[in-house]
N, C-alpha and C. Protein backbone atom coordinates (compact mmCIF):
# COMPACT_ATOMS: atom_id res chain seq x y z
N UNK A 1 -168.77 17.18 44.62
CA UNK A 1 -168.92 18.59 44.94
C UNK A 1 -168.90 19.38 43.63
N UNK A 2 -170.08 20.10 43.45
CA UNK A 2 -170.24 20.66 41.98
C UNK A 2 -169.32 21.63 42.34
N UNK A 3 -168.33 22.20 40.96
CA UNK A 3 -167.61 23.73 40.81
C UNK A 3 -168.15 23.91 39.52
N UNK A 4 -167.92 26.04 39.70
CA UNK A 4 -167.89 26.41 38.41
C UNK A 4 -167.10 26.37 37.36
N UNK A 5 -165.91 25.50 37.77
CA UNK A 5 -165.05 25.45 36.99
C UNK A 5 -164.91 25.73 35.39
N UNK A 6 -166.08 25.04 34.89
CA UNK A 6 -165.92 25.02 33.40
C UNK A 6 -166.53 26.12 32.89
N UNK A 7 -167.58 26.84 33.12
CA UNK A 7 -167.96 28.54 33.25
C UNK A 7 -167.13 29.32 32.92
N UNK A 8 -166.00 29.13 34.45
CA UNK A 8 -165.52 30.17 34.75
C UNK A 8 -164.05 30.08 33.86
N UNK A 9 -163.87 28.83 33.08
CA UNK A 9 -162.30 28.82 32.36
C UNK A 9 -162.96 29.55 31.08
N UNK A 10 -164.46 28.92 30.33
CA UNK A 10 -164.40 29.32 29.34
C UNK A 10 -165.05 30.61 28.52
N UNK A 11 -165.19 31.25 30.14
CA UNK A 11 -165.56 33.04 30.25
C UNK A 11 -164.28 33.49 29.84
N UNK A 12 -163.02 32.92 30.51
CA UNK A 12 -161.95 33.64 30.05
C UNK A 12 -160.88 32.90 28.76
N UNK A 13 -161.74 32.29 28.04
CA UNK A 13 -161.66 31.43 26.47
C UNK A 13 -160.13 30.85 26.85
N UNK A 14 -159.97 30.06 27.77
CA UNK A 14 -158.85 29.59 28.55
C UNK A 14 -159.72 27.52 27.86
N UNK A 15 -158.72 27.29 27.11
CA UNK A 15 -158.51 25.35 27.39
C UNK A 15 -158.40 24.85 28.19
N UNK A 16 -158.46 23.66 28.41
CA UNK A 16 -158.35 23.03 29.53
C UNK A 16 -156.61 22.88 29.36
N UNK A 17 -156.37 22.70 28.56
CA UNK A 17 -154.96 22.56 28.27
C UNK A 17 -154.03 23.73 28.68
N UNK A 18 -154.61 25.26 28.44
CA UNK A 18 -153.92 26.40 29.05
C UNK A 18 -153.81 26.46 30.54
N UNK A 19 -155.17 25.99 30.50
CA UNK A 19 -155.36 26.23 32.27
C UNK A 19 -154.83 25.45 33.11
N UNK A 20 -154.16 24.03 32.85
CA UNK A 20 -153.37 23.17 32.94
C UNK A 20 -152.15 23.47 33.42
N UNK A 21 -151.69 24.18 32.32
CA UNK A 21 -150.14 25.22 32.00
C UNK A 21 -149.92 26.11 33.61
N UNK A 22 -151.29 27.08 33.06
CA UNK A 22 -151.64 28.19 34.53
C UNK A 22 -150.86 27.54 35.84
N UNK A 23 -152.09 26.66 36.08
CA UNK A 23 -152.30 26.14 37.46
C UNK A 23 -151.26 25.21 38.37
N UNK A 24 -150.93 24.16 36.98
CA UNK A 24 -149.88 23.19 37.48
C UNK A 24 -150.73 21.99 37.63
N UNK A 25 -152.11 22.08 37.72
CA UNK A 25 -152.82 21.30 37.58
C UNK A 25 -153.48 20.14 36.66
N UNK A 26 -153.04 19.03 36.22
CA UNK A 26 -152.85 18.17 35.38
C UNK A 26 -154.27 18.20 34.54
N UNK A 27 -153.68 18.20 33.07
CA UNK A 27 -155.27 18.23 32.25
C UNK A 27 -156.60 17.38 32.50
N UNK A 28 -155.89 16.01 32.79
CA UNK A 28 -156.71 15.03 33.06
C UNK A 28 -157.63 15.38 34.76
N UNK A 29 -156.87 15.98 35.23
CA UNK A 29 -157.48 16.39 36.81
C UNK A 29 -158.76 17.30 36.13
N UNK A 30 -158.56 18.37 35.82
CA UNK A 30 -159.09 19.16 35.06
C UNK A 30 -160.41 18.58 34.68
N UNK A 31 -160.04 18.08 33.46
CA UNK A 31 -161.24 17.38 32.46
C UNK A 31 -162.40 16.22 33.97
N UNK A 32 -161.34 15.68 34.54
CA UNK A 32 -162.49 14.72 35.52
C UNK A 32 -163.49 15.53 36.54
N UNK A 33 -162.79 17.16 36.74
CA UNK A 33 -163.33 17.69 37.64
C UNK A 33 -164.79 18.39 37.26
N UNK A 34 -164.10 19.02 35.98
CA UNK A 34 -165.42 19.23 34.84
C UNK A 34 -166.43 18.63 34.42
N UNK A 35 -166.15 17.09 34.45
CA UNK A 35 -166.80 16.08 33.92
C UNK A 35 -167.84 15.29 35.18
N UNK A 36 -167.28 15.56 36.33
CA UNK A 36 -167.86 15.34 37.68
C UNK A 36 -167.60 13.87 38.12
N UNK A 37 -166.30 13.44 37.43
CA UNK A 37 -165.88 12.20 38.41
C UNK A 37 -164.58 12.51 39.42
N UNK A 38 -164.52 13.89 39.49
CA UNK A 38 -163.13 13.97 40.61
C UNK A 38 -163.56 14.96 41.17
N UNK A 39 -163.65 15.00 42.92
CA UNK A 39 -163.89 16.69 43.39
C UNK A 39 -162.68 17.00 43.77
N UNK A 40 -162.64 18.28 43.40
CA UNK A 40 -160.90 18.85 43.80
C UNK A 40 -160.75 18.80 45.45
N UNK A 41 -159.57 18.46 45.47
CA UNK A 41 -159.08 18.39 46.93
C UNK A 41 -158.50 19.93 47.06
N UNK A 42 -158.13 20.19 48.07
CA UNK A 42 -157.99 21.87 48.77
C UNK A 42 -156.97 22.86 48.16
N UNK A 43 -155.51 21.50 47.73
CA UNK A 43 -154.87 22.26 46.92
C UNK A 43 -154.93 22.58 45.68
N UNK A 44 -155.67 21.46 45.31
CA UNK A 44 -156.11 21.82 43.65
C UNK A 44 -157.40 23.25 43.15
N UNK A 45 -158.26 22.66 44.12
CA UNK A 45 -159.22 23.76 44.18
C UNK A 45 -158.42 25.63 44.80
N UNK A 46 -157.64 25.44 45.22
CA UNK A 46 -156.72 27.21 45.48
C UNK A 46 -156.01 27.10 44.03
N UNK A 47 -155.47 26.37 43.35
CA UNK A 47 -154.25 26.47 42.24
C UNK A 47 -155.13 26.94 41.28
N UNK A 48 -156.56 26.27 40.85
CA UNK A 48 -157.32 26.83 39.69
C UNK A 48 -157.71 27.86 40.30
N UNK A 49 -158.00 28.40 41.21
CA UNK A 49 -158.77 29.52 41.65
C UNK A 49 -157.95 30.23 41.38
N UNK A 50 -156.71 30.21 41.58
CA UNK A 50 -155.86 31.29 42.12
C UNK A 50 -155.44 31.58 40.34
N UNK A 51 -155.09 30.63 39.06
CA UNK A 51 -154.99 30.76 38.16
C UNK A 51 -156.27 31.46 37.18
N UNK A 52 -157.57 31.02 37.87
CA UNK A 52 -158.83 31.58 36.91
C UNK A 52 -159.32 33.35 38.07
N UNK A 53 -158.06 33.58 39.01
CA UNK A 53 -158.22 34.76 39.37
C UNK A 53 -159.68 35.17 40.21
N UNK A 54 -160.19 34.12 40.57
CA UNK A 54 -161.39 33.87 41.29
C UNK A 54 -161.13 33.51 43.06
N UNK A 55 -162.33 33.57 43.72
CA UNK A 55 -161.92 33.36 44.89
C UNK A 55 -162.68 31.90 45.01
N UNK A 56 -162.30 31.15 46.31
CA UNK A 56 -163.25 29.82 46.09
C UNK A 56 -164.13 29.88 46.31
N UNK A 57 -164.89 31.18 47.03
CA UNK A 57 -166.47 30.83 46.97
C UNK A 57 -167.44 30.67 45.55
N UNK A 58 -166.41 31.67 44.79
CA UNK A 58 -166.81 31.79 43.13
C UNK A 58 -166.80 30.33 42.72
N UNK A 59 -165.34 29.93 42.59
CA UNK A 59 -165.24 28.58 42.30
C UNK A 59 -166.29 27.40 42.77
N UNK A 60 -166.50 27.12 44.01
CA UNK A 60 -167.49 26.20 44.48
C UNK A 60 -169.00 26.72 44.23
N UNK A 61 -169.17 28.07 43.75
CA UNK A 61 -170.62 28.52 43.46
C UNK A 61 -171.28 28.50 44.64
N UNK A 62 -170.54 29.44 46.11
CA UNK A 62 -170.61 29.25 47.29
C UNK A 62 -171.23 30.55 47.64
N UNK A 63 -172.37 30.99 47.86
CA UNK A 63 -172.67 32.46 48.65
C UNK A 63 -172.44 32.29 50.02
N UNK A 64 -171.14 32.95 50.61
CA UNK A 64 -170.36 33.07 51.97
C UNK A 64 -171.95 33.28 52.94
N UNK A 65 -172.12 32.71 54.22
CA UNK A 65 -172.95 33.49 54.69
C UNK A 65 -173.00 34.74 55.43
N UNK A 66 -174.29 35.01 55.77
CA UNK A 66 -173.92 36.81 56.16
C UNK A 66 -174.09 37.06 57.33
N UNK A 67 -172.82 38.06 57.98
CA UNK A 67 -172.86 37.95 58.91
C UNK A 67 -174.38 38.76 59.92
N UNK A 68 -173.80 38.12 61.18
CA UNK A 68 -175.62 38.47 62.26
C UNK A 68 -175.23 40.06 62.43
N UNK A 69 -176.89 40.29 62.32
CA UNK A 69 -176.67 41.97 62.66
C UNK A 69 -177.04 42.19 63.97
């Protein structure tokens, strides 16, 4: 599952190592998720979100759909 993850840390000139710190989220989680051998599971994907101040649709590069008129 692609994220914007790595975009969106180094819009805010955040390391993987800071963002680590942030989140609680282990560097190595981090780096594999970036790298595209790990997709974040539900809690990991809210901890960076919630640390890179984003919502998860941002994060997953998700346009919510719209509602019927």
């Amino acid at each position: 599952m692609a994220t914007n993850l790595r975009p969106l840390r180094e819009a805010q000139g955040l390391t993987q190592y800071r963002l680590a710190k942030m989140s609680g989220v282990p560097q190595s989680t981090i780096w594999r998720i970036e790298a595209g051998e790990q997709d974040p599971g539900g809690s990991i994907a809210v901890a960076l979100s919630d640390a890179l101040g984003c919502s998860l649709d941002a994060f997953f590069d998700r346009t919510p759909p719209r509602e019927a008129s």
